[in-house]
Protein backbone atom coordinates (compact mmCIF):
# COMPACT_ATOMS: atom_id res chain seq x y z
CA UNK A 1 0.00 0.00 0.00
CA UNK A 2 2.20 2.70 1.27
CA UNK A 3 4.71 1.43 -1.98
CA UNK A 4 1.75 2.23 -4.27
CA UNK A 5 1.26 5.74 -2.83
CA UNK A 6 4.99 6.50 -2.85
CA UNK A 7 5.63 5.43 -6.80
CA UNK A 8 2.59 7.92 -7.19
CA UNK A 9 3.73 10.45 -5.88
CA UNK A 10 7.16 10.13 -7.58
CA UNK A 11 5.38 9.85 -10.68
CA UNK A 12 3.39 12.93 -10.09
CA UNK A 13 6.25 14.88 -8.90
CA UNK A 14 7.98 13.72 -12.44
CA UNK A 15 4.95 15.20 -14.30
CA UNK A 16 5.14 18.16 -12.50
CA UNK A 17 8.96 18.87 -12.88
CA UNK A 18 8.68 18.09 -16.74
CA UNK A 19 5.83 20.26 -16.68
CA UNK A 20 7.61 23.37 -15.86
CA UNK A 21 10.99 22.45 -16.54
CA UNK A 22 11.17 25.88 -18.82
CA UNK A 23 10.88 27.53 -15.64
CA UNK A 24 13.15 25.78 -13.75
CA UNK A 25 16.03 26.41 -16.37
CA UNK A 26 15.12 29.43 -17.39
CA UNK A 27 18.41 31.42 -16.27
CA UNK A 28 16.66 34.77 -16.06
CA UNK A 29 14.83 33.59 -12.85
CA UNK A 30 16.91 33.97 -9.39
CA UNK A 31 17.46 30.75 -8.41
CA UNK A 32 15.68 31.68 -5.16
CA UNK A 33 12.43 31.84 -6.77
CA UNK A 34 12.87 28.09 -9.02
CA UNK A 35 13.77 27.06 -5.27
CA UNK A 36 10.81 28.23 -3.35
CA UNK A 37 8.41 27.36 -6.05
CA UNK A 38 9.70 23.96 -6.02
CA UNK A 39 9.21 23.47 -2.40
CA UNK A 40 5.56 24.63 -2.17
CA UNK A 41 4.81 22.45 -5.29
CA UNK A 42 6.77 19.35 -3.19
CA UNK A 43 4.70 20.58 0.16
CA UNK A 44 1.45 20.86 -1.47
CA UNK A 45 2.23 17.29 -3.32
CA UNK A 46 2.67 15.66 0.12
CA UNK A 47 0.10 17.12 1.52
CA UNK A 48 -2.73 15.67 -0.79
CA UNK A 49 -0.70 12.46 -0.86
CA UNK A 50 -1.15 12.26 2.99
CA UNK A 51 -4.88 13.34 2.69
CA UNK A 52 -5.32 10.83 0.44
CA UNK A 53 -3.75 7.98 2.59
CA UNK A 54 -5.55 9.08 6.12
CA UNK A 55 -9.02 8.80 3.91
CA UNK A 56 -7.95 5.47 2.82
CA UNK A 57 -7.13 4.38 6.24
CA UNK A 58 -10.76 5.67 7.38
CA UNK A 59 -12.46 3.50 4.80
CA UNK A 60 -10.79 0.76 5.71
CA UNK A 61 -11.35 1.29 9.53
CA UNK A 62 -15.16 1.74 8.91
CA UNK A 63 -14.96 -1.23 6.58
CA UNK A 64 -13.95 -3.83 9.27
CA UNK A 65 -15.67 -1.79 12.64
CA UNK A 66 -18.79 -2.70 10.32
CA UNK A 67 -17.55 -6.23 9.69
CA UNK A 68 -16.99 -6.84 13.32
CA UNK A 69 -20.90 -6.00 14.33
């Protein structure tokens, strides 16, 4: 399971670099800026990949608290 979530998120963080990578080369841009905008784009990828996971874990609590009444 958690192997599944982390090739996805690789994968999506792949997309996303090959995306924008004419912004990430693009030597007019302080490096500062590519930096920082990488890191909020890595944050906000993590965060919807943990969202993700805790709603999976829900379903599957629900899933067997129901099975066990």
């Amino acid at each position: 399971m958690q192997t599944g979530i982390i090739i996805i998120g690789i994968v999506i963080l792949c997309l996303m670099g090959f995306g924008m990578r004419d912004f990430f080369v693009n030597p007019n841009l302080h490096l500062a800026l590519r930096v920082g905008v990488g890191a909020i784009g890595g944050g906000i990828l993590v965060l919807v990949i943990v969202g993700i996971r805790n709603k999976i874990r829900e379903r599957r609590k629900g899933k067997t608290e129901e099975a066990e009444e």
